[in-house]
Protein backbone atom coordinates (compact mmCIF):
# COMPACT_ATOMS: atom_id res chain seq x y z
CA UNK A 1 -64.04 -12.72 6.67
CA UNK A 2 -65.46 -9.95 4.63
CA UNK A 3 -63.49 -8.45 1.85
CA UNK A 4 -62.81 -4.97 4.02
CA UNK A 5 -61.32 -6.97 6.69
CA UNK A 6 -59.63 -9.01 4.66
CA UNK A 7 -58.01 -6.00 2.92
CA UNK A 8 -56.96 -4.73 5.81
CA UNK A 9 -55.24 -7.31 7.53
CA UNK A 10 -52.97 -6.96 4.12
CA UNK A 11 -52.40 -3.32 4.53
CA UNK A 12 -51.70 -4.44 8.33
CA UNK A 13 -48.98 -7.42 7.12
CA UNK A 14 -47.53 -4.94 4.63
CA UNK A 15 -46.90 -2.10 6.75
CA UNK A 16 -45.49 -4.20 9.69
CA UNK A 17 -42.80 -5.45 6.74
CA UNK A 18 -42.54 -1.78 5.52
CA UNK A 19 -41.46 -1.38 9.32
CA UNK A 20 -39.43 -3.98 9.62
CA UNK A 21 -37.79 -2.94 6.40
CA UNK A 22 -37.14 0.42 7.54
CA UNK A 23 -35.49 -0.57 11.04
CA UNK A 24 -33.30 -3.29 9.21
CA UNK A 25 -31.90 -0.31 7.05
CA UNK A 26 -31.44 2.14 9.64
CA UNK A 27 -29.63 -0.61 11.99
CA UNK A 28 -27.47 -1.83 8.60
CA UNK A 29 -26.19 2.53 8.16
CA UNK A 30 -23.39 2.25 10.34
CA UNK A 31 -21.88 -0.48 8.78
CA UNK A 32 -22.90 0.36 4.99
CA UNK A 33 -21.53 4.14 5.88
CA UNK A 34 -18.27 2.78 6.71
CA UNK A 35 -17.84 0.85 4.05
CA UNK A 36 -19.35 3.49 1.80
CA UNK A 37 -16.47 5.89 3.11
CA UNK A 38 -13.65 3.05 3.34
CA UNK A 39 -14.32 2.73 -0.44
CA UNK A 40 -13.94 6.05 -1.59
CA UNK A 41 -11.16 6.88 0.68
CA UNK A 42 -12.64 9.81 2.72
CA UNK A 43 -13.19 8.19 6.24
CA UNK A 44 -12.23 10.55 8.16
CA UNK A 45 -13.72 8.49 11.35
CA UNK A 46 -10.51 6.34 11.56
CA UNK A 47 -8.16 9.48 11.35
CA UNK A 48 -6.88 8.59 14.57
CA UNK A 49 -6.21 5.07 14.19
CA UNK A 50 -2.83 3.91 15.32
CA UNK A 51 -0.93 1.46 14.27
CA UNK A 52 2.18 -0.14 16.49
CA UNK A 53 5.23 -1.26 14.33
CA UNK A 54 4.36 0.97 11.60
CA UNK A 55 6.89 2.53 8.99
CA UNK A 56 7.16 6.19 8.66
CA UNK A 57 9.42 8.07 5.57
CA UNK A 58 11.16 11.22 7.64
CA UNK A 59 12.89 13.32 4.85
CA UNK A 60 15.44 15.96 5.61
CA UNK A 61 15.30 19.33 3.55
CA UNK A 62 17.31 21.99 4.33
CA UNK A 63 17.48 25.98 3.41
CA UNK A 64 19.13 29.19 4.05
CA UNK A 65 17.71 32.25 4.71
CA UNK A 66 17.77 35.32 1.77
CA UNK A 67 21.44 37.16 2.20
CA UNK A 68 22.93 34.46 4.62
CA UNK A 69 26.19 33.50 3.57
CA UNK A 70 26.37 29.52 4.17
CA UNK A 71 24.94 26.72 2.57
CA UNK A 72 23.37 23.48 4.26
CA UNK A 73 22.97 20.14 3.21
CA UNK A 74 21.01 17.22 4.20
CA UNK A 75 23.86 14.24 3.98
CA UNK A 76 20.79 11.87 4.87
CA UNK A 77 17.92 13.18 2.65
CA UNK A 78 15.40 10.30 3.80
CA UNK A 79 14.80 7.72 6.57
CA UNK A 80 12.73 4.92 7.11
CA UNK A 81 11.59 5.35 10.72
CA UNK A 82 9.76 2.62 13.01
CA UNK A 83 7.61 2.96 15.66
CA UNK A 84 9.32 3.48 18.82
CA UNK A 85 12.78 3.62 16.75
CA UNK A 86 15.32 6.31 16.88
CA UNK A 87 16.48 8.06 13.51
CA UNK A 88 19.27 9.36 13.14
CA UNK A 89 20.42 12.07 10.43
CA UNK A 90 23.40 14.31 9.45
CA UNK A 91 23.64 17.89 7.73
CA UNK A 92 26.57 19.68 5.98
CA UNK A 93 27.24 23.59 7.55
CA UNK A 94 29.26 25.48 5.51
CA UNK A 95 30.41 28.94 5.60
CA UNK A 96 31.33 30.26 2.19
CA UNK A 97 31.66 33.93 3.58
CA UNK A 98 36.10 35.40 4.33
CA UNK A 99 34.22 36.48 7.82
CA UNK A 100 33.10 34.14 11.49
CA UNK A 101 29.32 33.69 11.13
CA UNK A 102 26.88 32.91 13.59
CA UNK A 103 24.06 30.84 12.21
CA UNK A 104 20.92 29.43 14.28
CA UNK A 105 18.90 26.31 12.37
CA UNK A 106 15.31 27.04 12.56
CA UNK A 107 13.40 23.65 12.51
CA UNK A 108 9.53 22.68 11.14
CA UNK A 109 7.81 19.85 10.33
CA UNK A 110 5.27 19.18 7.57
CA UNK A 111 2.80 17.78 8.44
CA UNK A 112 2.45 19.57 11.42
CA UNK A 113 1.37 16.87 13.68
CA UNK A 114 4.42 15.34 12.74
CA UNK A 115 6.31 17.25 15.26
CA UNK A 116 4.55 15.17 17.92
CA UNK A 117 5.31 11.71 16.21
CA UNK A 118 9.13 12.44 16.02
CA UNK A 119 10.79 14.04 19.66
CA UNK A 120 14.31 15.70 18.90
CA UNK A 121 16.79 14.26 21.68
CA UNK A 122 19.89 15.86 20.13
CA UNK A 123 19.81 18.88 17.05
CA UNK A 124 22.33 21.27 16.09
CA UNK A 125 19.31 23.51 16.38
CA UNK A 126 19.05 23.81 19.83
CA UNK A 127 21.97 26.60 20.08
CA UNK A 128 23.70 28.88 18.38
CA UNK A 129 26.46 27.64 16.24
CA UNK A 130 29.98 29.33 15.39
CA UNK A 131 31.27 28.83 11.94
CA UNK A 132 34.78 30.21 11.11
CA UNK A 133 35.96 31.33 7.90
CA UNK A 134 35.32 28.62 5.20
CA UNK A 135 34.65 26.17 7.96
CA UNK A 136 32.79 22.75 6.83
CA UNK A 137 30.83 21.17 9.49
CA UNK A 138 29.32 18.05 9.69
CA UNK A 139 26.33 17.89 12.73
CA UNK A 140 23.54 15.92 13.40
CA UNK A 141 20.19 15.37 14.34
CA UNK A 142 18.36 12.35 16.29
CA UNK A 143 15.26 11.81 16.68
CA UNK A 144 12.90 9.14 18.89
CA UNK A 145 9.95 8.15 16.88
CA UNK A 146 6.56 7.37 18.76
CA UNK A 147 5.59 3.92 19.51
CA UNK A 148 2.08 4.81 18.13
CA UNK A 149 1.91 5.88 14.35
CA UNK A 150 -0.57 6.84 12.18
CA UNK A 151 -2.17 4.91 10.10
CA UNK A 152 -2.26 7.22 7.02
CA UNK A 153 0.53 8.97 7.64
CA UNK A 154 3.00 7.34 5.19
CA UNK A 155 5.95 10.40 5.64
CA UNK A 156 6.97 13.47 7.69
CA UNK A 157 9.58 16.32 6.53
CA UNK A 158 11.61 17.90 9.08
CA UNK A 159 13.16 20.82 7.16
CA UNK A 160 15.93 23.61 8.68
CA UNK A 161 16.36 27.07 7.75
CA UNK A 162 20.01 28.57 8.74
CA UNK A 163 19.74 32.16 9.93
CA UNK A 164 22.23 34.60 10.78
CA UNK A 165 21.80 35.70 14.23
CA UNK A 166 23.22 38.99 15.85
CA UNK A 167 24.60 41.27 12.77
């Protein structure tokens, strides 16, 4: 075999491992990418993982509007919810005005896709309520938690604002 062909039956054999090399690597991304991501904490691919018989924090926080004469307070500041479990949690109304006050709880949840994890089945927010001079009143919320939570969602905050409704 003359030198020539002998030459390039080595540049042959190396570029076929160059090749071989190349599709090895592109087949072993996915994987490496994952783990690459998993590592630093930004995979955002398994966002929507779910995880049955997960845990989930739900804290309470409660405000009143600017001007509103009441005060609220969340008797049952944080939860420990499980999948498919129901929570249950109570609030202090009080009415610190010498007047009857009609107050309406406006609820929202942080983080927002919260408020599809956690179904309300019974709130003092869902009408109007009637508080009498200096009246204390204990109510309640309860909520059915998902059978399906996130993975990385570790807590939710379901927080009420008391407005006065109909001056």
């Amino acid at each position: 075999m003359s030198s020539l062909a002998h030459r390039n039956q080595k540049l042959a054999i190396r570029l076929a491992v160059i090749a071989l090399l190349m599709f090895g690597f592109g087949y072993a991304m996915s994987p490496l990418y994952t783990a690459f991501c998993k590592a630093l904490g930004i995979d955002q691919a398994q966002a929507s993982i779910v995880q049955s018989g997960a845990a989930l924090r739900v804290e309470f926080d409660a405000n009143v509007a600017s001007g509103v004469p009441a005060t609220i307070q969340a008797l049952d500041a944080v939860q420990m919810a499980k999948a498919g479990g129901i929570v249950k949690a109570r609030f202090l109304l009080v009415n610190t005005s010498d007047q009857p006050l009609k107050l309406r709880a406006i609820p929202s949840f942080a983080p927002v896709r919260a408020a599809g994890l956690l179904q309300k089945l019974e709130c003092f927010c869902f009408d109007e309520l009637l508080l009498q001079v200096n009246e204390r009143r204990e109510v309640t919320v309860v909520l059915l938690v998902a059978d399906q939570l996130p993975v990385e969602m570790g807590a939710a905050t379901l927080s009420y604002t008391l407005q006065a409704v109909g001056k």
